[in-house]
Protein backbone atom coordinates (compact mmCIF):
# COMPACT_ATOMS: atom_id res chain seq x y z
CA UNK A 1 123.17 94.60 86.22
CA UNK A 2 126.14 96.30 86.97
CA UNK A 3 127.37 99.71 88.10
CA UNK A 4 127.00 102.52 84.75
CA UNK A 5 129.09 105.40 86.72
CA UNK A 6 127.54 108.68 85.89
CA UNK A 7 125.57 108.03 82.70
CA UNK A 8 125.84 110.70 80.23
CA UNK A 9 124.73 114.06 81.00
CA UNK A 10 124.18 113.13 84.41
CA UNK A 11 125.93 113.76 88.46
CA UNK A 12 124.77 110.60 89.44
CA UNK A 13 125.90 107.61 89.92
CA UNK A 14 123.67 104.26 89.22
CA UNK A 15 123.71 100.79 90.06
CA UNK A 16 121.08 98.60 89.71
CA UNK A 17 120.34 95.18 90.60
CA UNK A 18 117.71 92.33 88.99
CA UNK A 19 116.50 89.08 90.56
CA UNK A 20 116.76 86.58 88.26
CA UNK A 21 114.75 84.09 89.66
CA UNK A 22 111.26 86.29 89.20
CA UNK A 23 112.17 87.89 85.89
CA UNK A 24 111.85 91.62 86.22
CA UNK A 25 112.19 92.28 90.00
CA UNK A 26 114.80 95.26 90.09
CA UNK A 27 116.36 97.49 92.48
CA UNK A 28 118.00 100.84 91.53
CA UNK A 29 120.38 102.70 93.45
CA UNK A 30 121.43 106.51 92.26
CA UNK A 31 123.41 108.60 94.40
CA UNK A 32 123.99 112.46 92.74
CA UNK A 33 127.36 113.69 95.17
CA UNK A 34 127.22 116.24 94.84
CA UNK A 35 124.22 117.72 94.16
CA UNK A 36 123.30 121.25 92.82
CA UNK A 37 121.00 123.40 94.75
CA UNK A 38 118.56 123.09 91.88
CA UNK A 39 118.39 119.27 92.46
CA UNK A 40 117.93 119.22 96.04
CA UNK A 41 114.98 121.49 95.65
CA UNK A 42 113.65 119.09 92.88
CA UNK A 43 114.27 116.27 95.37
CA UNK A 44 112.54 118.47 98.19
CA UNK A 45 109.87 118.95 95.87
CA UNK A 46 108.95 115.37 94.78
CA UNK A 47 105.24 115.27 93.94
CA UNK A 48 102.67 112.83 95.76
CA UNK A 49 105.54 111.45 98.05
CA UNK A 50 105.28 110.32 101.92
CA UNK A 51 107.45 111.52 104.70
CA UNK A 52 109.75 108.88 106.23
CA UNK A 53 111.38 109.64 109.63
CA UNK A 54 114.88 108.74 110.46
CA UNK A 55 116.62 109.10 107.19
CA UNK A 56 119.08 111.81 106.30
CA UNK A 57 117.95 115.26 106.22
CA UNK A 58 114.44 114.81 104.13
CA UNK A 59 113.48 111.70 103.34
CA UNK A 60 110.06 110.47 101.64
CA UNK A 61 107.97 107.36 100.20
CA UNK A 62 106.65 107.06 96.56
CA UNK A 63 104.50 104.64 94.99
CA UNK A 64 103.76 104.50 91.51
CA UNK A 65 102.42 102.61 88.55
CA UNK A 66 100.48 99.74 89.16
CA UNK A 67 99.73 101.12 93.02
CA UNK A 68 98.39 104.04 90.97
CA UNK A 69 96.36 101.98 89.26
CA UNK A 70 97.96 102.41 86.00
CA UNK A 71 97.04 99.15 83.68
CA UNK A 72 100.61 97.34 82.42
CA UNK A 73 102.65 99.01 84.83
CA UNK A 74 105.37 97.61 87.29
CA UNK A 75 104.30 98.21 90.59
CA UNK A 76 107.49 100.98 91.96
CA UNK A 77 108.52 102.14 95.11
CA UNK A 78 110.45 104.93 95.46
CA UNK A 79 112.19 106.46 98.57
CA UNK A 80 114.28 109.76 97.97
CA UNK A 81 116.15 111.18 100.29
CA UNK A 82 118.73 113.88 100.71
CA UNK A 83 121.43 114.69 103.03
CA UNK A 84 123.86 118.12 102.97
CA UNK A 85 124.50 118.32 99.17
CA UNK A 86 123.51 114.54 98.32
CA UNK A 87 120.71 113.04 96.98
CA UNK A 88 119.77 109.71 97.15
CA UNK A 89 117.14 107.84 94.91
CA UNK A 90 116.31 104.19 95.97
CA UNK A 91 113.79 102.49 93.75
CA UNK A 92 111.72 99.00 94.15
CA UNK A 93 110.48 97.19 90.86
CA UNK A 94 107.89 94.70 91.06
CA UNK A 95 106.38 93.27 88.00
CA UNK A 96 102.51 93.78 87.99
CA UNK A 97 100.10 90.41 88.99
CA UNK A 98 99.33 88.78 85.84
CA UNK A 99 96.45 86.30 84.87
CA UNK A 100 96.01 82.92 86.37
CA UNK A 101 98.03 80.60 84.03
CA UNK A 102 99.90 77.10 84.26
CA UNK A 103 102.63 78.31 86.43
CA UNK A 104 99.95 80.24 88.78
CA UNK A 105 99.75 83.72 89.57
CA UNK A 106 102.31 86.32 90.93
CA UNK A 107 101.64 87.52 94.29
CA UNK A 108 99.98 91.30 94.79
CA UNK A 109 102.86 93.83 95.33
CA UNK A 110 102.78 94.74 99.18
CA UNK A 111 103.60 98.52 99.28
CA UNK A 112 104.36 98.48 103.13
CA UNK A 113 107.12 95.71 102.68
CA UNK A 114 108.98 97.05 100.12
CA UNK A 115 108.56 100.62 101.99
CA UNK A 116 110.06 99.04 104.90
CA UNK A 117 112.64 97.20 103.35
CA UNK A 118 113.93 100.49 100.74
CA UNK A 119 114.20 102.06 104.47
CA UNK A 120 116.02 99.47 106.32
CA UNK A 121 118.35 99.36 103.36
CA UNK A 122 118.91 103.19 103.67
CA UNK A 123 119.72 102.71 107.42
CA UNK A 124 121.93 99.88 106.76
CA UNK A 125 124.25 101.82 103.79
CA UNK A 126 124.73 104.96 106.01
CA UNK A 127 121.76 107.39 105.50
CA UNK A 128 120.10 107.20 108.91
CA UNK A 129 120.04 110.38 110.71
CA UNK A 130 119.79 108.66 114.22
CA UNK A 131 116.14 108.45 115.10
CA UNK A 132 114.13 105.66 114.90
CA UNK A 133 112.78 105.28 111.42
CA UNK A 134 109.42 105.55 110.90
CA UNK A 135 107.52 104.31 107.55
CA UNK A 136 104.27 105.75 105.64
CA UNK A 137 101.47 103.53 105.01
CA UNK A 138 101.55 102.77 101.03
CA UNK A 139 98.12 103.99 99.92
CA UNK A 140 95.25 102.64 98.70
CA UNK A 141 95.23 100.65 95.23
CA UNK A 142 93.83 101.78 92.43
CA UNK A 143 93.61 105.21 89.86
CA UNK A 144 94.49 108.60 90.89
CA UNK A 145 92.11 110.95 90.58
CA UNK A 146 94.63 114.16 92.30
CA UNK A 147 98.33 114.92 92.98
CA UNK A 148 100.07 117.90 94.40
CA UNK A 149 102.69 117.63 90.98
CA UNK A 150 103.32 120.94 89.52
CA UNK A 151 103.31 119.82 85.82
CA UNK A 152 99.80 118.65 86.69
CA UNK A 153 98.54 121.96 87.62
CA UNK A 154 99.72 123.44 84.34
CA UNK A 155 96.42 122.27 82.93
CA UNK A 156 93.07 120.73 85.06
CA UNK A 157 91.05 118.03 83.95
CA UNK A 158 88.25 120.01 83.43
CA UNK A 159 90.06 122.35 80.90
CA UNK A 160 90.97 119.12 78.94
CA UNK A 161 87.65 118.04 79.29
CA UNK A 162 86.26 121.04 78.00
CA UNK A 163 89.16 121.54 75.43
CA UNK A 164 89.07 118.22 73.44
CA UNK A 165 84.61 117.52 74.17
CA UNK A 166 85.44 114.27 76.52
CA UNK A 167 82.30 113.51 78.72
CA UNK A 168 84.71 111.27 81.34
CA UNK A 169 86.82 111.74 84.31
CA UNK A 170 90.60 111.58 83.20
CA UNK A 171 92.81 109.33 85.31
CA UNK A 172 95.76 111.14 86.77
CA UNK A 173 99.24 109.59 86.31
CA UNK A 174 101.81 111.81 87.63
CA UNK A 175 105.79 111.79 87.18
CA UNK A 176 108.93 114.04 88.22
CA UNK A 177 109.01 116.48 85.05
CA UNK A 178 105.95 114.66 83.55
CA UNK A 179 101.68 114.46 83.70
CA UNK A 180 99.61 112.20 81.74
CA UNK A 181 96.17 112.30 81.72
CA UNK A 182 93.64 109.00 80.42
CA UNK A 183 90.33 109.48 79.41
CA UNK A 184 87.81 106.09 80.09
CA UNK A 185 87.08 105.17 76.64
CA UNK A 186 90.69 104.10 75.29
CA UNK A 187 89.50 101.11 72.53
CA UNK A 188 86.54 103.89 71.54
CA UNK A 189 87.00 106.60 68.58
CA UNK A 190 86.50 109.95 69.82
CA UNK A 191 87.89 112.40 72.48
CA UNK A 192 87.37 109.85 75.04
CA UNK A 193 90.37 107.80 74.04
CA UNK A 194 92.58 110.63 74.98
CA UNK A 195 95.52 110.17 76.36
CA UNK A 196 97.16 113.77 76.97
CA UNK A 197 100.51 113.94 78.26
CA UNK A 198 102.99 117.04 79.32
CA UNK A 199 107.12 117.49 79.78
CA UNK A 200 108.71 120.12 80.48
CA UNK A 201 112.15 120.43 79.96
CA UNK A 202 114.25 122.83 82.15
CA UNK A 203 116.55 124.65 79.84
CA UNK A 204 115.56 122.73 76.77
CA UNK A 205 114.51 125.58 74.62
CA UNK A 206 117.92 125.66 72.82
CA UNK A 207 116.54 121.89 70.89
CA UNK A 208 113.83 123.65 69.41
CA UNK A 209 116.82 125.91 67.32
CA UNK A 210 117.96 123.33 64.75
CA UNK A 211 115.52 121.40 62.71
CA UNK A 212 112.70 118.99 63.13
CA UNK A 213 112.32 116.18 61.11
CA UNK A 214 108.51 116.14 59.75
CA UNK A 215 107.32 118.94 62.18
CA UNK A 216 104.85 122.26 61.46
CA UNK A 217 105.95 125.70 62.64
CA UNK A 218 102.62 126.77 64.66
CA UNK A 219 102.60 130.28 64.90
CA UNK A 220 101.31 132.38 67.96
CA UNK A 221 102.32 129.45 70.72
CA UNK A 222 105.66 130.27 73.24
CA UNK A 223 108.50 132.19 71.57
CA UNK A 224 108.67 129.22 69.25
CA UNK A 225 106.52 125.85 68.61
CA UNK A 226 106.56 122.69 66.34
CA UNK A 227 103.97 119.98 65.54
CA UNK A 228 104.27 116.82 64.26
CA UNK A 229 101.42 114.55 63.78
CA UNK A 230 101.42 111.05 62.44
CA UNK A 231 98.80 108.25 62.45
CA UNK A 232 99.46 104.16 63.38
CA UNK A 233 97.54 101.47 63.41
CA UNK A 234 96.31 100.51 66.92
CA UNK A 235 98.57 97.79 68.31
CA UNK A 236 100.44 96.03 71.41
CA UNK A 237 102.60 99.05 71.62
CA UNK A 238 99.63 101.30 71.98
CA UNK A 239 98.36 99.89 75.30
CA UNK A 240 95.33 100.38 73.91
CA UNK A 241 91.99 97.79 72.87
CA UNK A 242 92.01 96.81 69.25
CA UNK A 243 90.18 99.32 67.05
CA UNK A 244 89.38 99.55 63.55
CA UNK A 245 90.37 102.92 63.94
CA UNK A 246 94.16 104.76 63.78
CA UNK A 247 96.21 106.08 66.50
CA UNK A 248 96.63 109.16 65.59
CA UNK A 249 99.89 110.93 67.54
CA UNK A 250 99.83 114.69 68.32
CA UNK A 251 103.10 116.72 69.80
CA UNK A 252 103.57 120.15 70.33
CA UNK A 253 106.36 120.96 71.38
CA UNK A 254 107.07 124.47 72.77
CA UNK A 255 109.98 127.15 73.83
CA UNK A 256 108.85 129.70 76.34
CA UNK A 257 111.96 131.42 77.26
CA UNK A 258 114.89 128.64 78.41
CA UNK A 259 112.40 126.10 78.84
CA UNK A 260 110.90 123.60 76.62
CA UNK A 261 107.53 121.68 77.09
CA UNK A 262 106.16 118.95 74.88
CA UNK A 263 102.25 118.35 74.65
CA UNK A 264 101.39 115.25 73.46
CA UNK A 265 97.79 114.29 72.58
CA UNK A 266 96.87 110.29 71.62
CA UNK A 267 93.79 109.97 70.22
CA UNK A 268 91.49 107.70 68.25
CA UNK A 269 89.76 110.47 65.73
CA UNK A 270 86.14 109.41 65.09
CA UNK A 271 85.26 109.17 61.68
CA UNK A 272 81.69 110.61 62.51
CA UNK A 273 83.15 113.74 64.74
CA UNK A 274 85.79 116.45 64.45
CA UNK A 275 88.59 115.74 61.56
CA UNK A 276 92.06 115.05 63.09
CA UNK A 277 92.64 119.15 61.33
CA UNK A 278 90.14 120.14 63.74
CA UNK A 279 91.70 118.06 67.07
CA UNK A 280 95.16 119.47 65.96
CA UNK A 281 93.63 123.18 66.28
CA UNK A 282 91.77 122.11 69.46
CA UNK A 283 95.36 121.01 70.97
CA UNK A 284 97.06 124.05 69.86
CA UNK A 285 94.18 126.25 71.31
CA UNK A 286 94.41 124.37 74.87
CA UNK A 287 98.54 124.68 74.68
CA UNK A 288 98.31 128.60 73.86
CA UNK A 289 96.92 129.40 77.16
CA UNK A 290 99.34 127.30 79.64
CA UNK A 291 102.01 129.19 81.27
CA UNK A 292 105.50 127.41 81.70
């Protein structure tokens, strides 16, 4: 796919690489040399991720998506690594298996093999430290119920719970910057088809100073916030089951000093429980008490 140098607003550099014979296997390679202190320390810091001996100076083991058990997701292995004031980000996409059909089924994604094979490939380009590498196990398949992210702790699962009147368990599907949290009854009106997500943007504040297209000034959130809601009909692009019901689109997005979050609430509003007026003041209640 060709090398992109450093994209725009980026240190790093990224190649990436797709097998063409599979249609969607693809490798990414990202190198940021060099690094700022602030990025090593986001490397350092990468949430839910496995140590792996033998390469550089930290080095550890990610898997997301479809190993999380997140439906319509490529199943992604990640290893990140740094080394003096480089950091290294190697990832592994594997399309997710798909139903039995005329040209068969693809093959589960093996976490272990393409864990062993981002590390050999580490080893091989220069990033071993001398010791013997040594790979995590990948873990279990299937949805994450905790993570040790730090968006994630901004808000639990029981405040959304409590915030929004869901009766289910939200699945956790963390990120690096990100959180999103999905509620069990997706295809169902009411505050069980939330999906609740979070961002937070490091030194973002200054986008919230010019305009916004269709948004709400919301008074009493951060130094400044802006809502925009809109409503569309359920479809493919929802990832959601058909329902006779719209998609309705919440996002609050908030300055707290240099920093910017956005807090985005999907939800199917019930036509027989609280009015999407009411769900918009039950987001902007939950937002007004999480500290960025």
């Amino acid at each position: 796919m060709g090398q992109s140098g450093k994209p725009p607003g980026s240190r790093a550099y990224v190649c990436s690489y797709m097998s063409m014979s599979d249609k969607g296997r693809v490798l990414t390679v990202s190198l940021t040399s060099p690094a700022s202190a602030a990025e090593i320390a986001q490397a350092k810091k990468t949430p839910d991720c496995s140590a792996v001996e033998g390469i550089g100076d930290l080095a550890c083991m990610q898997w997301t998506g479809w190993f999380r058990g997140e439906a319509n997701a490529s199943a992604n292995t990640v290893l990140k690594a740094v080394r003096g004031n480089e950091s290294l980000d190697l990832r592994y996409l594997l399309p997710p298996p798909t139903v039995p059909g005329p040209t068969g089924t693809r093959p589960l994604p093996d976490g272990n093999a393409t864990a062993r094979a981002l590390t050999q490939a580490a080893v091989q380009g220069g990033w071993g430290n001398g010791s013997a590498p040594s790979v995590p196990s990948a873990p279990p398949v299937g949805p994450q119920t905790v993570t040790d992210s730090p968006v994630c702790a901004l808000v639990s699962a029981d405040a959304l719970k409590q915030a929004f009147g869901a009766t289910t368990q939200p699945q956790v599907l963390p990120g690096e910057g990100n959180c999103r949290y999905i509620f069990g009854a997706s295809g169902t009106p009411g505050p069980d088809s939330l999906m609740f997500s979070i961002e937070i943007h490091q030194g973002g504040a200054s986008l919230l100073s010019r305009p916004v297209p269709d948004g709400q000034n919301i008074d009493g959130v951060g130094d400044r916030a802006i809502l925009i809601v809109r409503s569309d009909a359920g479809g493919s692009k929802s990832l959601r089951p058909p329902s006779d019901v719209p998609l309705t689109y919440m996002s609050l997005m908030v300055a707290r000093g240099q920093n910017m979050g956005i807090f985005t609430a999907q939800i199917l509003v019930s036509p027989t429980g609280p009015t999407i007026e009411q769900t918009q003041d039950q987001l902007v209640t939950l937002v007004k008490g999480i500290d960025f």
